[in-house]
Protein backbone atom coordinates (compact mmCIF):
# COMPACT_ATOMS: atom_id res chain seq x y z
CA UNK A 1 -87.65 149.78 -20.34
CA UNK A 2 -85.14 150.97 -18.02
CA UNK A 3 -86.20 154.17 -17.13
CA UNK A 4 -89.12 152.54 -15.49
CA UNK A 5 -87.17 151.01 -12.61
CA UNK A 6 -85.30 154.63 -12.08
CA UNK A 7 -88.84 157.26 -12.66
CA UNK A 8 -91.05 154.98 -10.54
CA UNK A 9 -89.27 155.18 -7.19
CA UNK A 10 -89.29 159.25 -7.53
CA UNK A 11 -93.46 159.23 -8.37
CA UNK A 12 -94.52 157.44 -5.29
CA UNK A 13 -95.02 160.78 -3.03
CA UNK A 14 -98.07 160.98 -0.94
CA UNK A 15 -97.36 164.13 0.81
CA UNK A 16 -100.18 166.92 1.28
CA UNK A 17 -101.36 168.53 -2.43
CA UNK A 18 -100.84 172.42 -1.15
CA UNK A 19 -96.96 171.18 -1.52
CA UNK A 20 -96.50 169.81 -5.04
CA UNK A 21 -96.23 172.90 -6.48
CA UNK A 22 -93.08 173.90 -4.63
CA UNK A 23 -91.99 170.41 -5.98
CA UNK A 24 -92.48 171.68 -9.65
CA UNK A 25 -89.74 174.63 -8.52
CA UNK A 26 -87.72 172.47 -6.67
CA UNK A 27 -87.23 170.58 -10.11
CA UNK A 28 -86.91 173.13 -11.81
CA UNK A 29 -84.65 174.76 -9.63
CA UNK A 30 -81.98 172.05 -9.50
CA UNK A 31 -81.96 170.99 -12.98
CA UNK A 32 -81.44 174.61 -13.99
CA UNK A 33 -77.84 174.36 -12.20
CA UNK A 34 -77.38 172.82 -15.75
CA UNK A 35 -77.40 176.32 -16.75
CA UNK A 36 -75.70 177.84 -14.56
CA UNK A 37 -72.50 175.98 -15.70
CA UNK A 38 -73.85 176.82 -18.90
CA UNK A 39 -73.17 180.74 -18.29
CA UNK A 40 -70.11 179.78 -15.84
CA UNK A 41 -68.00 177.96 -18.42
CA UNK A 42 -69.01 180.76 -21.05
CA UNK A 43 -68.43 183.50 -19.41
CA UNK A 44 -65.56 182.50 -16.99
CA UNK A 45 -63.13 183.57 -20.20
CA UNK A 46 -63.91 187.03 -20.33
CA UNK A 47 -61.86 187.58 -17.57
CA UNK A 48 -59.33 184.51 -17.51
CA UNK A 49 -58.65 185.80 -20.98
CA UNK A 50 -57.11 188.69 -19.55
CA UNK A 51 -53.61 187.29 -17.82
CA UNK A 52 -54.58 183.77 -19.83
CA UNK A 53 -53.30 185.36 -23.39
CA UNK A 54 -49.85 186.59 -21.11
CA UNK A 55 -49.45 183.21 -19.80
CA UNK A 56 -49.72 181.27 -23.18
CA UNK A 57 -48.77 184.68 -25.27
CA UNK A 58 -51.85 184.04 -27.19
CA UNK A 59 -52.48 185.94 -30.20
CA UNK A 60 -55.78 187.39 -31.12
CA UNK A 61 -56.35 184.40 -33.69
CA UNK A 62 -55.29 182.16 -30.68
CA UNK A 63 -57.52 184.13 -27.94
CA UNK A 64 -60.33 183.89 -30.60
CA UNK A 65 -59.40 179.58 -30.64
CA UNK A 66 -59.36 179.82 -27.03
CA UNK A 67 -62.94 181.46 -26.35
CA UNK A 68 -64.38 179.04 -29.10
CA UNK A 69 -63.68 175.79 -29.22
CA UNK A 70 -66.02 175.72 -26.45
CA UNK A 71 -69.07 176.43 -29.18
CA UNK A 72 -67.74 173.71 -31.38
CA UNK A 73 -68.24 171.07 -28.69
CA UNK A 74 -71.27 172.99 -27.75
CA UNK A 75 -72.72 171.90 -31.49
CA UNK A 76 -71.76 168.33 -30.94
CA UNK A 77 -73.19 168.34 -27.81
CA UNK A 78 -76.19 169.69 -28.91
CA UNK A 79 -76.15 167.45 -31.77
CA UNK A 80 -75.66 164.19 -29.89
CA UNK A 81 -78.13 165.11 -26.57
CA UNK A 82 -81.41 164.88 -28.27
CA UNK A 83 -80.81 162.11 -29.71
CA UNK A 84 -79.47 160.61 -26.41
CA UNK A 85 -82.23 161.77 -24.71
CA UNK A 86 -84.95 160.47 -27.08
CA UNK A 87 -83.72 157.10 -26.37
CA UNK A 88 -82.58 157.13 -22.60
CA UNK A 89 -84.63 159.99 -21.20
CA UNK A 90 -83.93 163.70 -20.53
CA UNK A 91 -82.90 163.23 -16.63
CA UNK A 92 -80.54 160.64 -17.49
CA UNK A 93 -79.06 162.86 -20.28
CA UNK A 94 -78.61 165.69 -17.72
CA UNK A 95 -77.40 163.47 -15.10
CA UNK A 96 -74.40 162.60 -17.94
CA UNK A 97 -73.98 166.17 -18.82
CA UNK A 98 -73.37 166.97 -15.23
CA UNK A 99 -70.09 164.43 -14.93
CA UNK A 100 -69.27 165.77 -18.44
CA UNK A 101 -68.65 169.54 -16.68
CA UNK A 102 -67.15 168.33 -13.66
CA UNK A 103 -64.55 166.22 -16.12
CA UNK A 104 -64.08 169.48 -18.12
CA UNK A 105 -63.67 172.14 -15.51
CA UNK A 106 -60.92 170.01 -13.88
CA UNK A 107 -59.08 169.37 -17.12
CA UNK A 108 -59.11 173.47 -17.91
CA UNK A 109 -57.97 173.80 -14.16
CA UNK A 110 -54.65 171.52 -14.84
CA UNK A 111 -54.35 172.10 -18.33
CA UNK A 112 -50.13 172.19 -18.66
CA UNK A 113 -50.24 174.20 -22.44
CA UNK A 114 -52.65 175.67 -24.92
CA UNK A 115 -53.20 172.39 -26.47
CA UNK A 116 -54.58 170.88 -23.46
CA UNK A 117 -56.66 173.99 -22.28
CA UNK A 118 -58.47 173.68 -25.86
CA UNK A 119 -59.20 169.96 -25.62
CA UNK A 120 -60.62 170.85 -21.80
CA UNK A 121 -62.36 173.35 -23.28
CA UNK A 122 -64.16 171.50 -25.76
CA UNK A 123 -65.12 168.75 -23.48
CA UNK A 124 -67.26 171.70 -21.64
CA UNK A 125 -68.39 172.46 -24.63
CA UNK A 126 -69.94 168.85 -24.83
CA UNK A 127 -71.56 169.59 -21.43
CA UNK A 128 -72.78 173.09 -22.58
CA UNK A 129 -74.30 171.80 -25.45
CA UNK A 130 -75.79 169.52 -23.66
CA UNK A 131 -77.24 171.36 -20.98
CA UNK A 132 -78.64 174.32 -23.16
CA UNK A 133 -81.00 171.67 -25.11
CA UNK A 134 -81.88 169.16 -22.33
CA UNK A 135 -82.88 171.59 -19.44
CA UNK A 136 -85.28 173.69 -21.21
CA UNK A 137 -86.91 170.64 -22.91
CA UNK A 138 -86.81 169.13 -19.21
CA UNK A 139 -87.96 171.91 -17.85
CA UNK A 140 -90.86 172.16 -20.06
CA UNK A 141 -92.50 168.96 -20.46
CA UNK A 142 -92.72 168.60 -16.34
CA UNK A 143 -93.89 172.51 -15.94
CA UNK A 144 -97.82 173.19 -15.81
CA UNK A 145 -98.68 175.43 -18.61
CA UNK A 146 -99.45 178.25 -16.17
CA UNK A 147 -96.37 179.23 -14.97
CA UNK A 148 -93.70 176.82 -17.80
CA UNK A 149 -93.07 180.52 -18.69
CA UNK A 150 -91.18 181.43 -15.94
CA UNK A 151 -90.10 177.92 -14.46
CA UNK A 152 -88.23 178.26 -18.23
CA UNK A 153 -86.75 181.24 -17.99
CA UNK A 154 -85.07 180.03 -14.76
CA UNK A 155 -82.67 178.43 -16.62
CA UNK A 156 -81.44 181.87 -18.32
CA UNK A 157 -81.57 183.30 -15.16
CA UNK A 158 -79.51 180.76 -14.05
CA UNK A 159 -77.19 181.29 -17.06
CA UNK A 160 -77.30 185.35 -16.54
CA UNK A 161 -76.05 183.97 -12.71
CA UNK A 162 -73.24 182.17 -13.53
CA UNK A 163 -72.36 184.73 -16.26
CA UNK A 164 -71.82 187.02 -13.22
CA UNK A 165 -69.86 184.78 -11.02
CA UNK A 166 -67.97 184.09 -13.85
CA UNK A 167 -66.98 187.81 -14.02
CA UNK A 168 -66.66 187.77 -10.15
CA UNK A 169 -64.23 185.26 -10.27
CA UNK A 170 -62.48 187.14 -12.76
CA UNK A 171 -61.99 189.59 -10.63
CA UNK A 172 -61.24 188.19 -7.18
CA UNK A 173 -58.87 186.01 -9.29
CA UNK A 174 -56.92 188.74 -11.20
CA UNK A 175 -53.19 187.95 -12.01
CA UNK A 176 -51.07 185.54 -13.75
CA UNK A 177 -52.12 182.01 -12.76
CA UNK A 178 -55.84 182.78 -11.61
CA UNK A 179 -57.73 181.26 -14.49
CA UNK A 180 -56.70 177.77 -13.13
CA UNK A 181 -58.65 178.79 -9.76
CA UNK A 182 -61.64 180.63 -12.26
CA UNK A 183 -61.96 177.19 -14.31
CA UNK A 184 -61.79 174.60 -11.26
CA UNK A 185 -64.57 176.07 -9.61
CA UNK A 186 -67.09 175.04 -12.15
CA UNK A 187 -66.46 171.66 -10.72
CA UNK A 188 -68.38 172.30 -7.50
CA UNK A 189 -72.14 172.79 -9.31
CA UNK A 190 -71.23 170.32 -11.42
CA UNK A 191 -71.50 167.67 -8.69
CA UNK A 192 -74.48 169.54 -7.28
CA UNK A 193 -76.22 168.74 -10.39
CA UNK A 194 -75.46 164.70 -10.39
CA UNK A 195 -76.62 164.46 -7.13
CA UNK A 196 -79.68 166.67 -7.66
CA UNK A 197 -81.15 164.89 -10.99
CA UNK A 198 -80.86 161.28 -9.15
CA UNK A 199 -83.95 162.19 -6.89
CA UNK A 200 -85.60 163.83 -9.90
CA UNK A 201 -88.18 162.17 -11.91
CA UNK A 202 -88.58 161.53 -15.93
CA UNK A 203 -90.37 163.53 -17.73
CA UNK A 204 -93.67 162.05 -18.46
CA UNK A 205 -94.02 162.73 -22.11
CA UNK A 206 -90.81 160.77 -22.44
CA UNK A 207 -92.71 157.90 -19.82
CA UNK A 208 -95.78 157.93 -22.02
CA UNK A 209 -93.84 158.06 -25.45
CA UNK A 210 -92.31 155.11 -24.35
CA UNK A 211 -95.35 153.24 -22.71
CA UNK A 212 -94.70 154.18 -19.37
CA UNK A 213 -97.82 156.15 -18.57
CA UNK A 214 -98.80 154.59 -14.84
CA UNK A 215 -94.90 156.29 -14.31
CA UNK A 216 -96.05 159.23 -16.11
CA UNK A 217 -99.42 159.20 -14.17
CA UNK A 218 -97.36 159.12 -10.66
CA UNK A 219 -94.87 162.11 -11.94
CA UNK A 220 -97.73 164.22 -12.88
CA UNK A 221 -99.73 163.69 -9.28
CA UNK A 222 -96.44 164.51 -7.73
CA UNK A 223 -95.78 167.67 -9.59
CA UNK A 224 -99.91 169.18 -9.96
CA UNK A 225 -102.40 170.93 -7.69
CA UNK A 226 -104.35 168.09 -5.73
CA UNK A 227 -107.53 169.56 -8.03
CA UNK A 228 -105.33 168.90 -11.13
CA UNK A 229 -106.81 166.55 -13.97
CA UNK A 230 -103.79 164.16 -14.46
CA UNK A 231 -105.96 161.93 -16.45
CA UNK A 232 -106.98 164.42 -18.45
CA UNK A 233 -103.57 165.41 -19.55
CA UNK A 234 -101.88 161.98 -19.60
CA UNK A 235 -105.38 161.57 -22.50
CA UNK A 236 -103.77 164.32 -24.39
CA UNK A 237 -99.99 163.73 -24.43
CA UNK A 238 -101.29 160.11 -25.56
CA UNK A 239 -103.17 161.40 -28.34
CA UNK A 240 -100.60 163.82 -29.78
CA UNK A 241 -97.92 161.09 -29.07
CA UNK A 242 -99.94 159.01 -31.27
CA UNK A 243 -100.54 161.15 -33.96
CA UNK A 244 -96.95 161.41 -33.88
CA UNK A 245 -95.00 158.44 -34.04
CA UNK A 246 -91.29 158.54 -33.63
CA UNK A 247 -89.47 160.39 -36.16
CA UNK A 248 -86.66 160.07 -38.24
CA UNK A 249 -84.57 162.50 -40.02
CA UNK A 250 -87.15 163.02 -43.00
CA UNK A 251 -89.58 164.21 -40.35
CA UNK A 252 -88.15 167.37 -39.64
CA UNK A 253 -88.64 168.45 -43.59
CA UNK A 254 -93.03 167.85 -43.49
CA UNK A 255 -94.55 170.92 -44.10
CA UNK A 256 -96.78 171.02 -40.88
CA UNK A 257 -93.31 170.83 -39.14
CA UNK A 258 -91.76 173.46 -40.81
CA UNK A 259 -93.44 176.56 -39.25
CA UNK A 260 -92.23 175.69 -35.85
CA UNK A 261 -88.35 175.21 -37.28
CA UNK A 262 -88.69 178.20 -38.94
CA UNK A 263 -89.61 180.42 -35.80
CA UNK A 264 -87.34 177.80 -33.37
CA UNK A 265 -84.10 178.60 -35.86
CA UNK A 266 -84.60 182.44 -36.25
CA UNK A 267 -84.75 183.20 -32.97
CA UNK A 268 -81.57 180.91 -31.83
CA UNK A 269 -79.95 182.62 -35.04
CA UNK A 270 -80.76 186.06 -33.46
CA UNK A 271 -80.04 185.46 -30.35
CA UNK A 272 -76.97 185.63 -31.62
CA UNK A 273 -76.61 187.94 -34.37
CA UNK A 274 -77.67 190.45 -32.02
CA UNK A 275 -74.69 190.81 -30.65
CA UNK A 276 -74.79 189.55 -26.93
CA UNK A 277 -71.83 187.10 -26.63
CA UNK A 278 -69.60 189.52 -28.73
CA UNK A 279 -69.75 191.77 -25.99
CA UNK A 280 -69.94 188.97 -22.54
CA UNK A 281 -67.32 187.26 -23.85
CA UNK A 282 -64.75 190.61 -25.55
CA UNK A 283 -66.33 193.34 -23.52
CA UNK A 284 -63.10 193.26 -20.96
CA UNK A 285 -60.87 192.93 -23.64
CA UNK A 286 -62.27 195.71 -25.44
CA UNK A 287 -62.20 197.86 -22.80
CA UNK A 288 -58.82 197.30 -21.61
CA UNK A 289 -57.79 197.49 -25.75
CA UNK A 290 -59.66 201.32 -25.75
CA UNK A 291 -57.27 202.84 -22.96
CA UNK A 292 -59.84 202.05 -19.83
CA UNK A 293 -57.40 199.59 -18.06
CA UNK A 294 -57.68 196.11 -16.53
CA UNK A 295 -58.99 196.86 -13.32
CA UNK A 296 -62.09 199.49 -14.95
CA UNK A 297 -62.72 196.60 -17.38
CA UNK A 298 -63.27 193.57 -15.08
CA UNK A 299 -65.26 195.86 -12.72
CA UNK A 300 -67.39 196.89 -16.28
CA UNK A 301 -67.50 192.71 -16.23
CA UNK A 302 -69.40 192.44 -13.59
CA UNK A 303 -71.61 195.28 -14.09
CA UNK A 304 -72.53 193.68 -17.31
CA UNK A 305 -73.00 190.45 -15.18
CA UNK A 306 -75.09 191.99 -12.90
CA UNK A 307 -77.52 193.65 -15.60
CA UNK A 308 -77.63 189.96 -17.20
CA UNK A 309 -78.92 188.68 -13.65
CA UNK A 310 -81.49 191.78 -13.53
CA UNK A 311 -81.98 190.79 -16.97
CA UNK A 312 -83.21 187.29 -16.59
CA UNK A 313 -85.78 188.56 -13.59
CA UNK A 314 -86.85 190.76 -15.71
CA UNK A 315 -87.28 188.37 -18.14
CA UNK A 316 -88.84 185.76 -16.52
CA UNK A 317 -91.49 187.97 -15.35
CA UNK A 318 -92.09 189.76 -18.55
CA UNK A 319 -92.23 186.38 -20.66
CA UNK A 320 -95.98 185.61 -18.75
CA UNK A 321 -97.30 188.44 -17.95
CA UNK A 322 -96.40 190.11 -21.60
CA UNK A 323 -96.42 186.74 -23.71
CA UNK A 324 -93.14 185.82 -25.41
CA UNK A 325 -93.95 187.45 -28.71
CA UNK A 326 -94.62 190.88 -27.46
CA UNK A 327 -91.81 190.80 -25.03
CA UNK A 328 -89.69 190.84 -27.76
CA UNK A 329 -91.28 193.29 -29.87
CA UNK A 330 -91.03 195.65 -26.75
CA UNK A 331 -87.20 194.97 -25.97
CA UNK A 332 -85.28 193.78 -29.00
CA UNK A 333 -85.69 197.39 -30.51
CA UNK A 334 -84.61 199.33 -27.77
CA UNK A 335 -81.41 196.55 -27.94
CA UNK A 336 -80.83 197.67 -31.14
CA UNK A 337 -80.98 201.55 -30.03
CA UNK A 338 -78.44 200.94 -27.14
CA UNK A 339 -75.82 199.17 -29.78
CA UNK A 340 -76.47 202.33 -31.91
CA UNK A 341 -75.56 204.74 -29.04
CA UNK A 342 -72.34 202.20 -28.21
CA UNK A 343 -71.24 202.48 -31.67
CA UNK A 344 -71.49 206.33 -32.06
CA UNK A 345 -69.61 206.46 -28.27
CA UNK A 346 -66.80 204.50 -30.21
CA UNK A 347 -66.92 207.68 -32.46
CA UNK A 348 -66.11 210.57 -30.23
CA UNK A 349 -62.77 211.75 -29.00
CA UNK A 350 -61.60 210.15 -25.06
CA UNK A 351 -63.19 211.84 -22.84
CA UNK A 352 -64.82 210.99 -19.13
CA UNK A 353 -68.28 211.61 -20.55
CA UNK A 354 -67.38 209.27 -23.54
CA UNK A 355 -66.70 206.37 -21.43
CA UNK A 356 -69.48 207.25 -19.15
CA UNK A 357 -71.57 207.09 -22.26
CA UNK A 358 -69.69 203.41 -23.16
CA UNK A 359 -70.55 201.81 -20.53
CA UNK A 360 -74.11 203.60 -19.52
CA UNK A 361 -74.82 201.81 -23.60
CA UNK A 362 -73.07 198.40 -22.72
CA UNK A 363 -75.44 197.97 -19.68
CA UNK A 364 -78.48 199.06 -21.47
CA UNK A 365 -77.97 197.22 -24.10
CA UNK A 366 -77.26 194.13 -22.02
CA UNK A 367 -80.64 194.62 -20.01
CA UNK A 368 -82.39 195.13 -23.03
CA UNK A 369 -81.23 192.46 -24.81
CA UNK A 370 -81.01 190.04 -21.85
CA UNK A 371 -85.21 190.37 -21.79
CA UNK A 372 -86.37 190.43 -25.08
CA UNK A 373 -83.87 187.87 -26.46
CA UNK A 374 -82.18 185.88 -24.25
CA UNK A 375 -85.41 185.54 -22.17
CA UNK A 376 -87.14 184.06 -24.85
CA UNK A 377 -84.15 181.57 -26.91
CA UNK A 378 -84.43 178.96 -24.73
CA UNK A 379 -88.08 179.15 -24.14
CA UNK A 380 -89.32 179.15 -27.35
CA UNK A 381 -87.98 176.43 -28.93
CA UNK A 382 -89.18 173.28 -26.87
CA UNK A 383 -92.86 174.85 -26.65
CA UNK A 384 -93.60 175.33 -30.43
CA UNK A 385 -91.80 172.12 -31.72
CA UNK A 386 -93.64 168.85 -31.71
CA UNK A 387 -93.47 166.13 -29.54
CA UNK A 388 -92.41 163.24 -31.96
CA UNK A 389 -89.73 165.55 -33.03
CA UNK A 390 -89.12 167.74 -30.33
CA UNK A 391 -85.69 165.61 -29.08
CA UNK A 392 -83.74 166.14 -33.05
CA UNK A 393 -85.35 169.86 -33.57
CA UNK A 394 -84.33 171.00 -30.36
CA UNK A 395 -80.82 170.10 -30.97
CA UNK A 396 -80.90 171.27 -34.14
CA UNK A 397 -81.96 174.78 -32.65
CA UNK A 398 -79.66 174.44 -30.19
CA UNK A 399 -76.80 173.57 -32.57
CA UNK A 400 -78.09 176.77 -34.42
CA UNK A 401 -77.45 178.66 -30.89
CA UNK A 402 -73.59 177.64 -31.09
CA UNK A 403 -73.44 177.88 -34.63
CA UNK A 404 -74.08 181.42 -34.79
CA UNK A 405 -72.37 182.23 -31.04
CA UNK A 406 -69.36 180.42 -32.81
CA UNK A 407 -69.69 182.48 -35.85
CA UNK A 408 -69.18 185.46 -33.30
CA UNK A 409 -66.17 184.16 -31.47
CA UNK A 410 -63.89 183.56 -33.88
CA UNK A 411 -64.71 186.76 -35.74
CA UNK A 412 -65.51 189.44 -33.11
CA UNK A 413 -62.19 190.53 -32.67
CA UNK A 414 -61.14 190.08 -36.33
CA UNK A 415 -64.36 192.56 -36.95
CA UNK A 416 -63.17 195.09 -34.86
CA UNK A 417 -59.43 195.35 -36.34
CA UNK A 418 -61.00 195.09 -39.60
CA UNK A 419 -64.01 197.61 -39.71
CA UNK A 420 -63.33 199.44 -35.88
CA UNK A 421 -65.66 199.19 -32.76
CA UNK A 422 -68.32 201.50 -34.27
CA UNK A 423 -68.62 199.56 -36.99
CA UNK A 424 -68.62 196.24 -35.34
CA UNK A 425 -71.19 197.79 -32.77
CA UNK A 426 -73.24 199.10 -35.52
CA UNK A 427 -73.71 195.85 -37.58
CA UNK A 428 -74.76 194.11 -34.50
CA UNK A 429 -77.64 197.02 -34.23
CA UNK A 430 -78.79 196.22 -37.85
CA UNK A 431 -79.19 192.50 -36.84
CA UNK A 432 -81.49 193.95 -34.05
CA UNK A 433 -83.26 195.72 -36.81
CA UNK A 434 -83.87 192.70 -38.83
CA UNK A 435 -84.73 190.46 -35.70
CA UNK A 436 -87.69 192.86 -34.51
CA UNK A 437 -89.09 192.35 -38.51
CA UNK A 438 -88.54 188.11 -38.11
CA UNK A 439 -90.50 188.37 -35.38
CA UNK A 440 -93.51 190.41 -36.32
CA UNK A 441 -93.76 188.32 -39.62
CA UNK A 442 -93.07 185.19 -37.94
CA UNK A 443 -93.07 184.44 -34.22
CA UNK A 444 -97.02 183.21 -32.72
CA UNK A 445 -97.75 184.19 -29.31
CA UNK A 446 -97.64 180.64 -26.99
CA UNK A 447 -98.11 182.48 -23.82
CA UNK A 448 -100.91 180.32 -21.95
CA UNK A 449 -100.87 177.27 -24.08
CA UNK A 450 -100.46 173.71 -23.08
CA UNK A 451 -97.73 171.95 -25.11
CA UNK A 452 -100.57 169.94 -26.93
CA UNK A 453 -102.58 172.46 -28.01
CA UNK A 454 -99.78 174.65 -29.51
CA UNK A 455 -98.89 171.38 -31.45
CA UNK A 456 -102.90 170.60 -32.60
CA UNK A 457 -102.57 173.98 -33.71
CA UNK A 458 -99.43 173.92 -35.98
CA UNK A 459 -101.11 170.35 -37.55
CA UNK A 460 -104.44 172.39 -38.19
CA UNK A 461 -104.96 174.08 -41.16
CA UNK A 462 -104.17 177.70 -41.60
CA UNK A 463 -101.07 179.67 -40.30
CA UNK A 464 -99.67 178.55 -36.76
CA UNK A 465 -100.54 182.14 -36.02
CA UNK A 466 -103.09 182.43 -36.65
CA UNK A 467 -104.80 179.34 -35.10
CA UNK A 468 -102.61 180.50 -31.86
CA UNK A 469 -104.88 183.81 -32.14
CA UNK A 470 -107.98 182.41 -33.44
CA UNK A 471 -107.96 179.88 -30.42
CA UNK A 472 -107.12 182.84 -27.67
């Protein structure tokens, strides 16, 4: 296969054990640039959006286009990535999505009219989509189970990062012309990330699903403790690749598959519903619509940036040393409280205590919902989906992401004219309502568990679950 002549050269290293696990962050570290750009190209429109819809004289149906025809190439990109990657490999995937952004940041920077700035905008979108379901899965299947938590949840910290420059940018780049400067930029990581992912290996559950497993054998040494039983666990990605072979379509609808969708699709559907993008990517709008002024909400931008960034350390800490299931539990309601509090803000006459209260609520609810959601989307998927169908079920999670982040793009604003900010603020707090019930009903703790084992326990009789819980 070709992937053979590109993992091997990356396996051979020979240096001193007490160093391969810096190697493991290292990886993990430089493909998570991925999402980076990821929260870069997402966010970066909260403030271009400002001076952008002067520049184009963009309605609110047009600023609505505008912020998210990204999320439509996001789904394709989504769509078309795990399928990519099943057959070429996930580093060369994210190797391709990384000239994909650079292409797409320059054609947003030179865009000459609307038309063009929504075709650049959807070829990020490709990269995006991309990016959000290759990394993770990347990340994942190279991580040792002890700390995949948090090597995971580097890639939404690296999102919650670029969400902040984003809003940075923004603001150093305030006035009529700066979103060209805001949307170039992006193409700087973007070549960071080629370059990066040539010296990285393949993952070796790709190397062994495709008979590769002397490659996979060589990755592993490179990546474990010198005490580390590689044998061991090249013995049991071989078994559970061989239980599973290659899927098509019809695999995703067996019943032993269908708990894992079922938890991987609610929680990318909340992730969403929840409210989180309605307010990164409208917040400064918003603001700036309620009387606060530009300059109060782009500074409000990166305050919300900021708590994203807090957010994902948060996060990434909370995700091990709580578990995934009960970080949520602990988090997602107080989410739903801060929206609440938002909402009724919306409700009382202008005042400086009202604002005060606005934004105190934005930020809380942007910390709160940054660990026990965001922390958690992009984890949760690639760990409780199985291997033979892990490439198609992750993009179909992802695509669920977009769908619903779409969903509120295109109607945030349309919400808020229609039903007022309270309103708008206070659906998104019932959707935190009904995420905290999906999750006690639904969502099995996989804190601690090697990708194998969470997968011999979804094929085991019983509830995933409780098999999870019975093998703790």
């Amino acid at each position: 296969m070709p992937e053979t002549a590109t993992a091997a050269p990356a396996t051979g290293d020979t240096r001193p054990s007490g160093r391969r696990p810096a190697q493991v962050y290292a990886v993990a570290a430089v493909s998570a640039l991925g999402g980076l750009l990821f929260g870069y190209d997402t966010g970066i429109i909260s403030g271009a959006l400002l001076h952008l819809r002067e520049d184009l004289g963009l309605s609110s149906r047009g600023q609505e286009i505008v912020v998210s025809v990204i999320l439509v190439g996001a789904m394709a990109g989504a769509l078309c990535s795990g399928r990519l990657a099943g057959r070429f490999g996930r580093r060369r995937v994210i190797l391709w999505v990384a000239v994909v952004f650079a292409a797409g940041a320059l054609g947003a920077a030179l865009a000459p009219g609307t038309g063009s700035l929504i075709a650049a905008r959807f070829v990020l979108g490709l990269a995006v989509g991309g990016a959000s379901n290759m990394v993770p899965v990347y990340i994942a299947e190279l991580a040792p189970t002890a700390i995949r938590g948090r090597l995971m949840v580097l890639f939404q910290l690296m999102v919650a990062i670029g969400q902040l420059l984003a809003y940075l940018c923004g603001w150093l780049f305030a006035g009529s012309g700066g979103w060209r400067i805001m949307f170039g930029l992006a193409v700087v990581p973007a070549m960071v990330l080629a370059v990066g992912m040539l010296r990285l290996p393949e993952s070796p559950r790709w190397l062994v699903e495709h008979g590769h497993e002397d490659a996979a054998a060589a990755v592993l040494r490179r990546l474990r403790p010198g005490d580390a039983d590689v044998a061991a666990e090249i013995d049991s990605i071989r078994e559970v690749s061989a239980a599973s072979p290659r899927a098509d379509r019809r695999a995703l609808t067996r019943p032993w598959v269908r708990p894992a969708l079922v938890v991987a699709l609610g929680v990318a559907a909340f992730s969403q519903l929840t409210g989180i993008n309605a307010v990164v990517y409208y917040a400064p709008t918003m603001l700036s619509d309620a009387g606060f002024g530009d300059s109060v909400a782009l500074l409000t931008g990166i305050g919300i940036g900021t708590m994203l960034v807090v957010a994902g350390v948060t996060g990434a800490i909370a995700v091990d040393a709580l578990g995934r299931r009960r970080t949520m539990l602990c988090f997602v309601p107080l989410s739903g409280l801060a929206m609440t509090v938002l909402g009724a803000a919306f409700l009382l006459d202008d005042s400086p205590a009202q604002r005060w209260t606005v934004i105190g609520a934005l930020f809380a609810y942007i910390l709160f919902n940054g660990i026990g959601m965001q922390s958690v989307v992009w984890l949760i998927a690639p760990e409780i989906l199985p291997l033979s169908v892990r490439g198609p079920a992750t993009s179909l999670a992802t695509l669920t992401v977009w769908g619903f982040d779409l969903l509120i793009a295109v109607t945030a604003l349309s919400t808020v004219n229609a039903i007022g900010r309270s309103g708008t603020f206070f659906l998104y707090a019932a959707m935190n309502v009904l995420c905290v019930v999906f999750v006690v009903l639904k969502v099995p703790e996989t804190r601690g568990r090697s990708l194998e084992s969470i997968e011999k326990a979804l094929r085991a009789p019983g509830g995933l679950r409780r098999n999870l819980d019975g093998a703790g």
